[in-house]
N, C-alpha and C. Protein backbone atom coordinates (compact mmCIF):
# COMPACT_ATOMS: atom_id res chain seq x y z
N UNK A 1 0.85 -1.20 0.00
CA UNK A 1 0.00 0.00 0.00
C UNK A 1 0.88 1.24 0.00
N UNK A 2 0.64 2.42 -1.21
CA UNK A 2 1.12 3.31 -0.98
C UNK A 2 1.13 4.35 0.30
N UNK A 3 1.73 5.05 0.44
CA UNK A 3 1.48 5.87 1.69
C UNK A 3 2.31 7.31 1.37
N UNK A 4 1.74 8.42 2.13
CA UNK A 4 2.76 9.95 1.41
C UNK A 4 4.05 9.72 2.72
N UNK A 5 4.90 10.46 1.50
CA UNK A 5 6.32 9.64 2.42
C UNK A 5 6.58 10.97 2.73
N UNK A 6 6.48 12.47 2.86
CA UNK A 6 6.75 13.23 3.01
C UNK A 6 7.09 13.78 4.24
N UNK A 7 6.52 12.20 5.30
CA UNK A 7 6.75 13.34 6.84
C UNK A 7 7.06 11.54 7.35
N UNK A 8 7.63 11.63 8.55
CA UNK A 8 7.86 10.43 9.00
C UNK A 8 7.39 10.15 10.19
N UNK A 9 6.45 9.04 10.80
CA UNK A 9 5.05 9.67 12.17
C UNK A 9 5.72 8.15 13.20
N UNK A 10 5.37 8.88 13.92
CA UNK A 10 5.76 7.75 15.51
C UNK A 10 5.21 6.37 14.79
N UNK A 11 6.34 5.02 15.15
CA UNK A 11 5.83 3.73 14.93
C UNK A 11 6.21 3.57 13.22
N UNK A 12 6.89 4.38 12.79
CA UNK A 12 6.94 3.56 11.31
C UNK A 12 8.54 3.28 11.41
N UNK A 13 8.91 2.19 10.58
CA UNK A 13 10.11 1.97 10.47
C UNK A 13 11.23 2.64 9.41
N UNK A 14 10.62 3.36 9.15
CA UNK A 14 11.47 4.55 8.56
C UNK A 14 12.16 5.53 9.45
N UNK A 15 11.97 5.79 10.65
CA UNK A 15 12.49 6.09 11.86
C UNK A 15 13.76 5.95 12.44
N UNK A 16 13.83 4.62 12.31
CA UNK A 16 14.99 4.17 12.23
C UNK A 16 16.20 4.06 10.97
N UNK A 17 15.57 4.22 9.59
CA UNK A 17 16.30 4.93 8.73
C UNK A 17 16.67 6.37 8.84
N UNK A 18 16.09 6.79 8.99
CA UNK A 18 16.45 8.73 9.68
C UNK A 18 17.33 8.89 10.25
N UNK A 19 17.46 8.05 11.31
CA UNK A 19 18.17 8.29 12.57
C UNK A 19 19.89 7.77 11.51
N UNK A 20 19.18 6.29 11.15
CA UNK A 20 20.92 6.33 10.55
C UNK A 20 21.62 7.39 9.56
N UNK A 21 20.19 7.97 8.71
CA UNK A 21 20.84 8.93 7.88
C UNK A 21 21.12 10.37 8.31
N UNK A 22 20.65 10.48 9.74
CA UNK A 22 21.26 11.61 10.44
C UNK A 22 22.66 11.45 11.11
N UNK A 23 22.82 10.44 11.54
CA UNK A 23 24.07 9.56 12.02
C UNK A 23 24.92 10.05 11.34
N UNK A 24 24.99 9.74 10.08
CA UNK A 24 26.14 9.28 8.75
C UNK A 24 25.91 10.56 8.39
N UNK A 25 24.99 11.70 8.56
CA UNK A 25 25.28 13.16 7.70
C UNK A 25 26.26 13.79 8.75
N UNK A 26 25.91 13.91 10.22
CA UNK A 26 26.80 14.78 11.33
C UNK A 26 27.69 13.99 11.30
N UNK A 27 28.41 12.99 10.44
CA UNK A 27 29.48 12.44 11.06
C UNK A 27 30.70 12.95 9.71
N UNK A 28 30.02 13.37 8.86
CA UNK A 28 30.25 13.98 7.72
C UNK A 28 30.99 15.14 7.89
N UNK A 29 31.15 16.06 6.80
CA UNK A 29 31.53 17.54 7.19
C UNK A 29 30.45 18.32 6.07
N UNK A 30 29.61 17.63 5.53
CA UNK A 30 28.46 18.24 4.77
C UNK A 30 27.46 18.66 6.13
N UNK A 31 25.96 19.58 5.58
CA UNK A 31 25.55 20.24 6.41
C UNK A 31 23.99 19.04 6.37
N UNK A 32 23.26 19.66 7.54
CA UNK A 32 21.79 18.42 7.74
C UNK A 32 21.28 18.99 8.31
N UNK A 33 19.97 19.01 8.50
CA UNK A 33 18.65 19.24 9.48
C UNK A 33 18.01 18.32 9.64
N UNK A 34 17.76 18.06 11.55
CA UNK A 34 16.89 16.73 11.47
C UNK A 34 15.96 17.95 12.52
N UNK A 35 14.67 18.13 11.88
CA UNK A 35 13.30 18.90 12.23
C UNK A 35 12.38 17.91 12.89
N UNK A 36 11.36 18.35 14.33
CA UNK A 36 10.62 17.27 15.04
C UNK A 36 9.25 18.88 14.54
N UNK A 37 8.06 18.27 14.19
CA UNK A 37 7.16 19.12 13.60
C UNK A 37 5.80 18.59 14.46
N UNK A 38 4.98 19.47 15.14
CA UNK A 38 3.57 19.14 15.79
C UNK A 38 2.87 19.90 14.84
N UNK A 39 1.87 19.27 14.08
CA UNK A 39 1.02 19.94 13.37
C UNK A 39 -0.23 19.56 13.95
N UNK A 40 -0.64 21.09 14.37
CA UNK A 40 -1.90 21.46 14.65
C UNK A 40 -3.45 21.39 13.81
N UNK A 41 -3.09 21.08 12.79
CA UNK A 41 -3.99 21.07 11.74
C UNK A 41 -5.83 20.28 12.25
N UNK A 42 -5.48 19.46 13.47
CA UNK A 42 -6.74 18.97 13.93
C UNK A 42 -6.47 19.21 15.48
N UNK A 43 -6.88 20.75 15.67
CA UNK A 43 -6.49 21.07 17.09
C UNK A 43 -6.44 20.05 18.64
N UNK A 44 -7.36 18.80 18.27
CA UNK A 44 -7.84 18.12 19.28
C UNK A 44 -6.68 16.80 19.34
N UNK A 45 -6.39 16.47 17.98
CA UNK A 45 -5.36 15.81 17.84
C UNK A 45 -3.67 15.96 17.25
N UNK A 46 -3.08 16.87 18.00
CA UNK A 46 -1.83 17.07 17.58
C UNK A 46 -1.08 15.76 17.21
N UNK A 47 -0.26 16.13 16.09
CA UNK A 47 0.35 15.10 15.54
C UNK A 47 1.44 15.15 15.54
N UNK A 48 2.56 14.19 15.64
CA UNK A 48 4.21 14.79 15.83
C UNK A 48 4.29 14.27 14.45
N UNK A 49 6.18 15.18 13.82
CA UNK A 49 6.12 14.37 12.69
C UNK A 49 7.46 15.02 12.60
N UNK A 50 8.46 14.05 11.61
CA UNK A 50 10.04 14.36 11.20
C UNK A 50 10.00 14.39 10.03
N UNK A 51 11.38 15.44 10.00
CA UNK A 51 11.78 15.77 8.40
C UNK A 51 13.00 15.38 8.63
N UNK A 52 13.97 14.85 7.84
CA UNK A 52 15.75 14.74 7.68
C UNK A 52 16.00 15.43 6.33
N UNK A 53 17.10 16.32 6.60
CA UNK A 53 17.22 16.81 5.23
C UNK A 53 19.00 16.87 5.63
N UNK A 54 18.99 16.30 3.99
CA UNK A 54 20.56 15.82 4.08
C UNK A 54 21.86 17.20 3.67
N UNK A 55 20.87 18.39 3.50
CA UNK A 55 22.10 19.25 3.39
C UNK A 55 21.98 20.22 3.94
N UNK A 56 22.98 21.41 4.33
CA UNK A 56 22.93 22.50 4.80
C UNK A 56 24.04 23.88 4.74
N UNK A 57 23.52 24.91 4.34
CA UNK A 57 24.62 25.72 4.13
C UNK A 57 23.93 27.14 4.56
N UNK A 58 24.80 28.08 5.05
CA UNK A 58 24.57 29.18 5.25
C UNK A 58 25.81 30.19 4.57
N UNK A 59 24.82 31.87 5.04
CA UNK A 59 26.26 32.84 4.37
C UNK A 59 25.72 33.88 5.53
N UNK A 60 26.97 34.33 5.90
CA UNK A 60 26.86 35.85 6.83
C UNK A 60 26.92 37.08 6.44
N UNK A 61 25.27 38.06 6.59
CA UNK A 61 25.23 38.94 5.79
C UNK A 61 26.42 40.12 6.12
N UNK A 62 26.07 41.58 5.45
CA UNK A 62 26.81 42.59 5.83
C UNK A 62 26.17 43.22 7.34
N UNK A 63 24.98 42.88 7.38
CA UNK A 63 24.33 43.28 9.12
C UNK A 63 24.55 42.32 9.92
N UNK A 64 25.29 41.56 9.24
CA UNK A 64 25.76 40.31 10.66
C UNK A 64 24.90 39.02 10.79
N UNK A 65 23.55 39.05 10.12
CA UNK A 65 22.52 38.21 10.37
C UNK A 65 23.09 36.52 9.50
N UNK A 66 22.49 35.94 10.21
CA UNK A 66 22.94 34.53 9.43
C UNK A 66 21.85 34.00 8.74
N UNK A 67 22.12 33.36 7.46
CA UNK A 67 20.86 33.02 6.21
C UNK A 67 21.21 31.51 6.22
N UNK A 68 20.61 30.59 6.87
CA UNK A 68 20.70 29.24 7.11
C UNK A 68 19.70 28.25 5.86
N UNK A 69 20.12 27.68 5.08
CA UNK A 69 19.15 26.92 4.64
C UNK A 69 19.44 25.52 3.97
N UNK A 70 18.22 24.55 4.32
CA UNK A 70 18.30 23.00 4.14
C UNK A 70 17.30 22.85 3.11
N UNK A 71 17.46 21.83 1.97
CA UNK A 71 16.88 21.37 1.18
C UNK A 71 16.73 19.54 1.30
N UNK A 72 15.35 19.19 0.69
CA UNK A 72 15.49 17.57 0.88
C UNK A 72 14.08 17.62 -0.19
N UNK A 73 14.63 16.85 -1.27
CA UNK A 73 14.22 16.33 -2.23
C UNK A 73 13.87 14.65 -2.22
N UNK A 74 12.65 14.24 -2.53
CA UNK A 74 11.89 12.93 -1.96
C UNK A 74 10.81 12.78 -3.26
N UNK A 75 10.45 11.39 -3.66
CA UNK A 75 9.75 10.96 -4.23
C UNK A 75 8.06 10.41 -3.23
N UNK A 76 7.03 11.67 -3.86
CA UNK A 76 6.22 11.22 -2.93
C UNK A 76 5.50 9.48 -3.31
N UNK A 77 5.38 8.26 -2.76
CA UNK A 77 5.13 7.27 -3.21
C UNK A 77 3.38 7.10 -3.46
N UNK A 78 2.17 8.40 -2.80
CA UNK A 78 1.33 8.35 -2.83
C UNK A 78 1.19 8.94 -4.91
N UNK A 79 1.78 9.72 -5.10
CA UNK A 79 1.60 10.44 -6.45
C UNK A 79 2.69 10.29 -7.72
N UNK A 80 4.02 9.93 -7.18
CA UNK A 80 5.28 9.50 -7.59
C UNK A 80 5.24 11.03 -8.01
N UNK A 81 5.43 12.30 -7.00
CA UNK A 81 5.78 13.50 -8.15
C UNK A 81 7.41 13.37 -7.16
N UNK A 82 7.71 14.57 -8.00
CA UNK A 82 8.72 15.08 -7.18
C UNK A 82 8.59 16.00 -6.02
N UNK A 83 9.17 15.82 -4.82
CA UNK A 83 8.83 16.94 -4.27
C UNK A 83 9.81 17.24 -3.24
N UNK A 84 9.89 18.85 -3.29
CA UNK A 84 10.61 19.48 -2.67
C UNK A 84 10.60 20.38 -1.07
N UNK A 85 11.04 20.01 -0.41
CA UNK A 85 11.41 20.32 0.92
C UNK A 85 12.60 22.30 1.36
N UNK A 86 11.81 22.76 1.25
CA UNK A 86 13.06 23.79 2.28
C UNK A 86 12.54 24.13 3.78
N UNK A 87 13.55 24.25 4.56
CA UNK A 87 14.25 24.98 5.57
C UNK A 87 14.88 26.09 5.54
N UNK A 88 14.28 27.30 5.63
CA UNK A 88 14.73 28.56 5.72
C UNK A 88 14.76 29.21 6.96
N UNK A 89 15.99 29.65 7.89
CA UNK A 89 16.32 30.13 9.14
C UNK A 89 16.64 31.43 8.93
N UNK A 90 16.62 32.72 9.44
CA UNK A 90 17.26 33.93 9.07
C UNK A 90 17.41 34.06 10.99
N UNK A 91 18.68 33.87 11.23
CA UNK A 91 19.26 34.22 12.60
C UNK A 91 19.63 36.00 12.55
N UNK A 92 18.49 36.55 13.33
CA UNK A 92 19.09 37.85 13.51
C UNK A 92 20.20 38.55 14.91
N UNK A 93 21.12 39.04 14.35
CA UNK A 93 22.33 39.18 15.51
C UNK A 93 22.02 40.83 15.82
N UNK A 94 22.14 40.49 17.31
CA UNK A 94 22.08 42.07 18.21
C UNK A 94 22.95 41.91 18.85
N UNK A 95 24.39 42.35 18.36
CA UNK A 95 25.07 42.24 19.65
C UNK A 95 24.95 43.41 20.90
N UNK A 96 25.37 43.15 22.00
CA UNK A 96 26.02 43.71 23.22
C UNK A 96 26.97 43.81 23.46
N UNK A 97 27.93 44.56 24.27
CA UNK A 97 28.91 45.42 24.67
C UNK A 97 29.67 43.46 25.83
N UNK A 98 30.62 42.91 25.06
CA UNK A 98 30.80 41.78 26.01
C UNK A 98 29.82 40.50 25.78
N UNK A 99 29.45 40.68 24.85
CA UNK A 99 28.68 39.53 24.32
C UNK A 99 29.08 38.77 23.10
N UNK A 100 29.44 37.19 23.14
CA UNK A 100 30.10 36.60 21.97
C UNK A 100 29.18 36.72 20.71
N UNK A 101 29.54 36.03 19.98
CA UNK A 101 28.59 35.33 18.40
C UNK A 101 27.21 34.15 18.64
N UNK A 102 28.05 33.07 19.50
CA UNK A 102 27.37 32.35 19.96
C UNK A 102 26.28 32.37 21.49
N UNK A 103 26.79 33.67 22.04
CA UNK A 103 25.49 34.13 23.17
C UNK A 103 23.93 34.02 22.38
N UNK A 104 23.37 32.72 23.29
CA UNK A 104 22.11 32.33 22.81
C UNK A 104 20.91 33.40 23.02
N UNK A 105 21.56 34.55 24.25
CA UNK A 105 20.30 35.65 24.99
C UNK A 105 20.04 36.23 23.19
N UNK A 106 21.06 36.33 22.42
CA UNK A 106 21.56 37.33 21.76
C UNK A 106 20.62 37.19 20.15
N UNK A 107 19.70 35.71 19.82
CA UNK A 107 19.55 35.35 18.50
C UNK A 107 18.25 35.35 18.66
N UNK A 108 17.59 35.90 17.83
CA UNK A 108 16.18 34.88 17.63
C UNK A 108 15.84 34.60 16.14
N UNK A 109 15.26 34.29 15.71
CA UNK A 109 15.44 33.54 14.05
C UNK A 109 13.68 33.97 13.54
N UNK A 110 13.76 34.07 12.27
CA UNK A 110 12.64 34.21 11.52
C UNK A 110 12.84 32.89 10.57
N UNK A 111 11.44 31.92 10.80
CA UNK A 111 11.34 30.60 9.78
C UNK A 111 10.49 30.74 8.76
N UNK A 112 11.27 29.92 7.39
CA UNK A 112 10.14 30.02 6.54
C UNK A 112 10.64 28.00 6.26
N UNK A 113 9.09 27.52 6.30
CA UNK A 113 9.31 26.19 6.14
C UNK A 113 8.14 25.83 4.43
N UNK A 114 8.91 25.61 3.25
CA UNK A 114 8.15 25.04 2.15
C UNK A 114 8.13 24.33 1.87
N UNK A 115 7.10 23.28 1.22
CA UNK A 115 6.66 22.09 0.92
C UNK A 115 6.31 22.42 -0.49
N UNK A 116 7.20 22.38 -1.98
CA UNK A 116 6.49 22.53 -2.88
C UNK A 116 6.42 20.91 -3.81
N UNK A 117 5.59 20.60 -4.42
CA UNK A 117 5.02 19.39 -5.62
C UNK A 117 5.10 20.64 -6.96
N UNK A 118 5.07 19.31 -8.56
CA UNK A 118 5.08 19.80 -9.32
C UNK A 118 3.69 20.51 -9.39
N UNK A 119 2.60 20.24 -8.85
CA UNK A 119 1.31 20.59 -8.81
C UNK A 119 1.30 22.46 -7.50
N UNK A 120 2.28 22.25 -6.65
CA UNK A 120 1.65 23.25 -6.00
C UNK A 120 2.45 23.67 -4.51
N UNK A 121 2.18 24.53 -3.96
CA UNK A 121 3.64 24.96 -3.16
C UNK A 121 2.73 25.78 -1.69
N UNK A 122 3.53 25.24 -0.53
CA UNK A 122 2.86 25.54 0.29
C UNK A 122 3.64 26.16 1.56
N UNK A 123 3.40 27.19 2.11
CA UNK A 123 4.22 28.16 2.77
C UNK A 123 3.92 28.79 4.15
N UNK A 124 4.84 28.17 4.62
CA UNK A 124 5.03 28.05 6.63
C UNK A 124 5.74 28.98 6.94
N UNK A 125 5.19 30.40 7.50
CA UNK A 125 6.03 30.93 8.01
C UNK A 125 6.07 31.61 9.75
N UNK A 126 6.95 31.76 10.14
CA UNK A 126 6.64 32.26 12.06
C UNK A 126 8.27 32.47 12.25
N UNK A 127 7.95 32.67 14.11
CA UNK A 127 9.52 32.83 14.18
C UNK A 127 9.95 32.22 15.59
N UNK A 128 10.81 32.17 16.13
CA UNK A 128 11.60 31.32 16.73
C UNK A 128 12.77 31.19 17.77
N UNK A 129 13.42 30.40 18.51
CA UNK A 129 14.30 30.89 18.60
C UNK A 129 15.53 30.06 17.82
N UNK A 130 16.82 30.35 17.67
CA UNK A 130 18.08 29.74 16.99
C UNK A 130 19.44 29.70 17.78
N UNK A 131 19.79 29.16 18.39
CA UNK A 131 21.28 29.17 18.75
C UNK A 131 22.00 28.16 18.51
N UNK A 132 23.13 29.28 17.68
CA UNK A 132 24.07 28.77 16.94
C UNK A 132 25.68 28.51 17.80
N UNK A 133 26.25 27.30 17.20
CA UNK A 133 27.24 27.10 18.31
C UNK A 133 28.10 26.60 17.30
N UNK A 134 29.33 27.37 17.34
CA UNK A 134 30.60 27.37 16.04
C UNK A 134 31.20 29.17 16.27
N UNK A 135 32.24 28.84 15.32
CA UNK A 135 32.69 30.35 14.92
C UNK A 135 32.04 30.87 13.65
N UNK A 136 32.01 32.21 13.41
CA UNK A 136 31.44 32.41 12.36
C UNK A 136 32.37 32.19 10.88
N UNK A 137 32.17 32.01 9.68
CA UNK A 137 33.09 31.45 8.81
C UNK A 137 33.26 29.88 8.78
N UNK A 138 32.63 29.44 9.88
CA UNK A 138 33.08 27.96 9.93
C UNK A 138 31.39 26.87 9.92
N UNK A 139 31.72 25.71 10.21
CA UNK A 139 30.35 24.84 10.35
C UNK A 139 29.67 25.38 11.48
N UNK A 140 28.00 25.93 11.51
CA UNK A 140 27.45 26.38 12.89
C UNK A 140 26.72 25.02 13.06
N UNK A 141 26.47 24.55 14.38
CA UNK A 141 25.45 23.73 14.80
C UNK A 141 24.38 24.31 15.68
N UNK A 142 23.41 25.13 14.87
CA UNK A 142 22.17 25.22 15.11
C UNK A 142 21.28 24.56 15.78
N UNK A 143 20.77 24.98 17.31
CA UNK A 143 19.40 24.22 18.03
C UNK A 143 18.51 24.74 17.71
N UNK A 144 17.15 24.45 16.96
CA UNK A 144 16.37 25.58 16.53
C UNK A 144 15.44 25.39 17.64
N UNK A 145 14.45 26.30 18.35
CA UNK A 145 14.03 25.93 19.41
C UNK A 145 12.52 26.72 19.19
N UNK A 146 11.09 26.58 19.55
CA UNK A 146 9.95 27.34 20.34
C UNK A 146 9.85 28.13 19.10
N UNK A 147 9.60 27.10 18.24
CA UNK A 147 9.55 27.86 16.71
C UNK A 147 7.74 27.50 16.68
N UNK A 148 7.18 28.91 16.14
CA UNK A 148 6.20 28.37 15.49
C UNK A 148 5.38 29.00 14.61
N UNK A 149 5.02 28.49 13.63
CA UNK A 149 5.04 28.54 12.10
C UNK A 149 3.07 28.37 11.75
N UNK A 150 2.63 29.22 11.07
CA UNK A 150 1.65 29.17 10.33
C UNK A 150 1.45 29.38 9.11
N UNK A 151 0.85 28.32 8.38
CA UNK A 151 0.31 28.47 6.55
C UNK A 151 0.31 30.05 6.51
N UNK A 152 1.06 30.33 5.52
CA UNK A 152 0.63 31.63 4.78
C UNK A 152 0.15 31.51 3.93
N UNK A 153 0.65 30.60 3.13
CA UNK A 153 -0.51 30.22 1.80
C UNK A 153 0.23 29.30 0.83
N UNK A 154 -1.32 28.72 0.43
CA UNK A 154 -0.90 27.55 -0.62
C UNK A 154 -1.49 28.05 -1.95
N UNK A 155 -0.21 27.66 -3.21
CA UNK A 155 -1.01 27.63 -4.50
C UNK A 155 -1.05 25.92 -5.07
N UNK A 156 -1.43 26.06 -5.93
CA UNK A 156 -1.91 24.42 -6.46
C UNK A 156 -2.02 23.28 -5.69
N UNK A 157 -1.84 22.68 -6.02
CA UNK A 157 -1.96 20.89 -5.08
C UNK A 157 -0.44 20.70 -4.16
N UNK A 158 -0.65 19.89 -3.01
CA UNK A 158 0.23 19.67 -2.41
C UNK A 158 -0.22 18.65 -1.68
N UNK A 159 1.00 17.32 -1.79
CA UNK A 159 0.18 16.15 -0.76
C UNK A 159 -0.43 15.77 0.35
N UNK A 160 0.02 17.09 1.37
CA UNK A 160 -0.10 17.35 2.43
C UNK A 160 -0.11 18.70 3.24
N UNK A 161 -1.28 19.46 4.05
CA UNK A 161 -1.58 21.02 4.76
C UNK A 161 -1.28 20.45 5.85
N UNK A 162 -0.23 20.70 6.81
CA UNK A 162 -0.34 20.93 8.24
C UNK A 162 -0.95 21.68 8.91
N UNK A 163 -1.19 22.94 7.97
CA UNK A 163 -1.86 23.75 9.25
C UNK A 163 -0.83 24.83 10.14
N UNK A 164 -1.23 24.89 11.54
CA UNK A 164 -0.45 25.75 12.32
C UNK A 164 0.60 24.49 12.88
N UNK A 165 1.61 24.59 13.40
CA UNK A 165 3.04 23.96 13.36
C UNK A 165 3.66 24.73 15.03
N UNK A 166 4.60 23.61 15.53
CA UNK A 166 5.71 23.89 16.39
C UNK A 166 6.79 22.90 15.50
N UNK A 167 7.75 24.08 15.99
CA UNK A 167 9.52 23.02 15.44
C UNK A 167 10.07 23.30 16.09
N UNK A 168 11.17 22.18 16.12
CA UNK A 168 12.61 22.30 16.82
C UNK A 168 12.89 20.90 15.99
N UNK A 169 14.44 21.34 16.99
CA UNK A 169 15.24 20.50 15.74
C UNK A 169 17.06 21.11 15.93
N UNK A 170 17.66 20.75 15.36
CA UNK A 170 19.33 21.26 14.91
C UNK A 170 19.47 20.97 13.61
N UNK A 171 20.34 21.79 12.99
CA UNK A 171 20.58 22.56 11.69
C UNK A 171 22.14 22.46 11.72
N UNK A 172 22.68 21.49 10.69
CA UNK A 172 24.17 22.27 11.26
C UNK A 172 24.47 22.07 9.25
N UNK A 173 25.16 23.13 9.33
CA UNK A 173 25.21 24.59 7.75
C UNK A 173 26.71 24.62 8.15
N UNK A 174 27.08 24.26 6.77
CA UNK A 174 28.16 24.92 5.85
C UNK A 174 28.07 26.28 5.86
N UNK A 175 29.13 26.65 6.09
CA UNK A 175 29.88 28.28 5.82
C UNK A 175 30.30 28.21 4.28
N UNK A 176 29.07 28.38 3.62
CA UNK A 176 29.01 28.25 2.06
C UNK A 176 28.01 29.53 1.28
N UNK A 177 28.65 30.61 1.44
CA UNK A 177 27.96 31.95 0.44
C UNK A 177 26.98 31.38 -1.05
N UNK A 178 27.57 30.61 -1.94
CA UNK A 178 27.49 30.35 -2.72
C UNK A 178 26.59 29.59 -2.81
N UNK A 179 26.58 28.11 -2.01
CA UNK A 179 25.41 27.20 -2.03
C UNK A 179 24.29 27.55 -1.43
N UNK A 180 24.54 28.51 -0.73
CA UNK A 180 23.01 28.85 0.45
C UNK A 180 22.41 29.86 -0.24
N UNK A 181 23.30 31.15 -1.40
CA UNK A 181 22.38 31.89 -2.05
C UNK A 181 21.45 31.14 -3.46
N UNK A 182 22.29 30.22 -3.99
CA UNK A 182 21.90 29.19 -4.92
C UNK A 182 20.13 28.76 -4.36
N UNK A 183 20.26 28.21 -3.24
CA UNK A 183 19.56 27.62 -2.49
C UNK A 183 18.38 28.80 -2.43
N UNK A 184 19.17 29.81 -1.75
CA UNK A 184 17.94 31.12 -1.30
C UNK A 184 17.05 31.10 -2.78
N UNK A 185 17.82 31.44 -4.22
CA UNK A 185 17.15 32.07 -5.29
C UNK A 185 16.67 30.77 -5.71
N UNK A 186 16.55 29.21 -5.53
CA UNK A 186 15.73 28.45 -5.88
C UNK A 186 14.49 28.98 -5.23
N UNK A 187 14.29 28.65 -3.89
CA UNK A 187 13.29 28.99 -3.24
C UNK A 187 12.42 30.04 -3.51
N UNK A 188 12.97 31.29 -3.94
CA UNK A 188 12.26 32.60 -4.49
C UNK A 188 11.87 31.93 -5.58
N UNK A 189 12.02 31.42 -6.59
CA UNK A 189 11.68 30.85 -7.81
C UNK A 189 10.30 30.02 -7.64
N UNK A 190 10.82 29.50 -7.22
CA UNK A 190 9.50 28.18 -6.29
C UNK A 190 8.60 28.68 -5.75
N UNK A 191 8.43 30.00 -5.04
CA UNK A 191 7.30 30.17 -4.37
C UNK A 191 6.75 31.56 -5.48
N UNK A 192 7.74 32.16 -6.35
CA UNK A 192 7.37 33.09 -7.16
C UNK A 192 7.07 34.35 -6.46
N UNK A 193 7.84 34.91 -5.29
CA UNK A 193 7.38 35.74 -4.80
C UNK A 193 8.72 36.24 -4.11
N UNK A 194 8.97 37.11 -3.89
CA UNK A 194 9.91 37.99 -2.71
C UNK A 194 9.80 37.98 -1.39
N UNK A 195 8.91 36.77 -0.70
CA UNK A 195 8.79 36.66 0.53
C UNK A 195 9.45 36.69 1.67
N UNK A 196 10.88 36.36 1.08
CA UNK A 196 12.17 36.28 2.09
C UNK A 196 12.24 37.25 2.58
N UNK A 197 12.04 38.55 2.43
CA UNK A 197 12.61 39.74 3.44
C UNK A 197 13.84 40.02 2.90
N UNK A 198 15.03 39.07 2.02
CA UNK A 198 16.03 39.78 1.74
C UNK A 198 16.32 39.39 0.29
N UNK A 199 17.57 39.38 -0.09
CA UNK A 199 17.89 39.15 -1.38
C UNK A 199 19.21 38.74 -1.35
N UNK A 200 19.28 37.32 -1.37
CA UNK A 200 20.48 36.32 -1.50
C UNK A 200 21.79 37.17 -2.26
N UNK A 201 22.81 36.75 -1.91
CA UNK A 201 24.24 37.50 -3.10
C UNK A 201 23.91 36.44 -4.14
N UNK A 202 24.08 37.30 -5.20
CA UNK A 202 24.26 37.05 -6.36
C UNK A 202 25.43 37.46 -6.98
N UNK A 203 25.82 36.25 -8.14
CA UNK A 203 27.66 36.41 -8.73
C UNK A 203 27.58 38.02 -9.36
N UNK A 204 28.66 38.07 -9.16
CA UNK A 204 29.33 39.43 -9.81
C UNK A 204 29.05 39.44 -11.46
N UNK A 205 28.44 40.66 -11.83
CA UNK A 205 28.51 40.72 -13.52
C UNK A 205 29.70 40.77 -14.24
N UNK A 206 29.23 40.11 -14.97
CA UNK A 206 30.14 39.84 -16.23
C UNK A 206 30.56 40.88 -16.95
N UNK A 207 32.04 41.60 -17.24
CA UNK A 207 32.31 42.76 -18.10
C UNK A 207 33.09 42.14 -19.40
């Protein structure tokens, strides 16, 4: 029997695949997000549910803020489309007078979580908290924490509406300008809109 493979729910044995493929990504020096998701969508019955996403990269803006983002690409087995997964973190930095990079008082994060199919694209956004633990320039390992996220809106078909959402989870991102703006301007593409709040670097023109 088919089933939508898009989220992974207490009691399935795919669970235990996750876990190994979270294993084998942090043991790596590539980047991962393993996300724990309560969707509210049937207020009476909250539902838990996991995402693993096998990559991760960020870039540090000129205001200091950090642009974190995970992608995970999956064959849904209910529809066989393709479908696409992001994780979008924007860690905003305030520093203080005696306060490190990694002071957790110091972050709180704006999330955007998308679910798009070739049919249709669906868009989680709220905010959160993030503390990041690394130097900057280097691999951060992200706790994402007391995140929570509501539908902003869906266009076309999508296998699955959560609804209103809590996350947490860890994020740990490549110190990669390049792959994470790549990443950023897919996502703008995908949702067809300027929703991000910012505008990824883009390569230098050509003379």
């Amino acid at each position: 029997m088919k089933t939508n493979s898009l989220y992974s729910r207490p009691g399935s044995c795919a669970l235990a695949i996750l876990a190994a493929l979270v294993a084998a990504a942090l043991a790596g020096c590539g980047g991962s997000a393993d996300i724990e998701i309560t969707s509210y969508k049937d207020p009476y019955f909250p539902e838990p549910l996991r995402v693993v996403f096998k990559n991760g990269s960020y870039w540090r803006a000129a205001d200091q803020d950090v642009h974190a983002i995970s992608e995970r690409e999956t064959i849904d087995e209910m529809t066989d489309e393709v479908i696409r997964q992001y994780l979008y973190v924007v860690l905003y930095w305030r520093p203080n007078p005696g306060r490190s990079f990694d002071d957790p008082t110091q972050a709180n994060a704006l999330y955007h979580y998308v679910v798009a199919s070739e049919k249709g694209v669906a868009t989680y956004v709220g905010t959160g908290f993030a503390y990041p633990d690394g130097q900057p320039g280097q691999t951060l390992d992200i706790a994402l924490e007391s995140a929570t996220l509501r539908l902003e809106s869906t266009t076309g078909e999508i296998p699955e509406v959560l609804g209103e959402m809590t996350l947490t989870g860890t994020m740990r991102a490549t110190a990669d300008q390049a792959a994470a703006g790549a990443r950023i301007r897919a996502l703008e593409r995908t949702t067809n809109r300027g929703f991000l709040k910012v505008t990824a670097p883009r390569p230098a023109a050509r003379t």
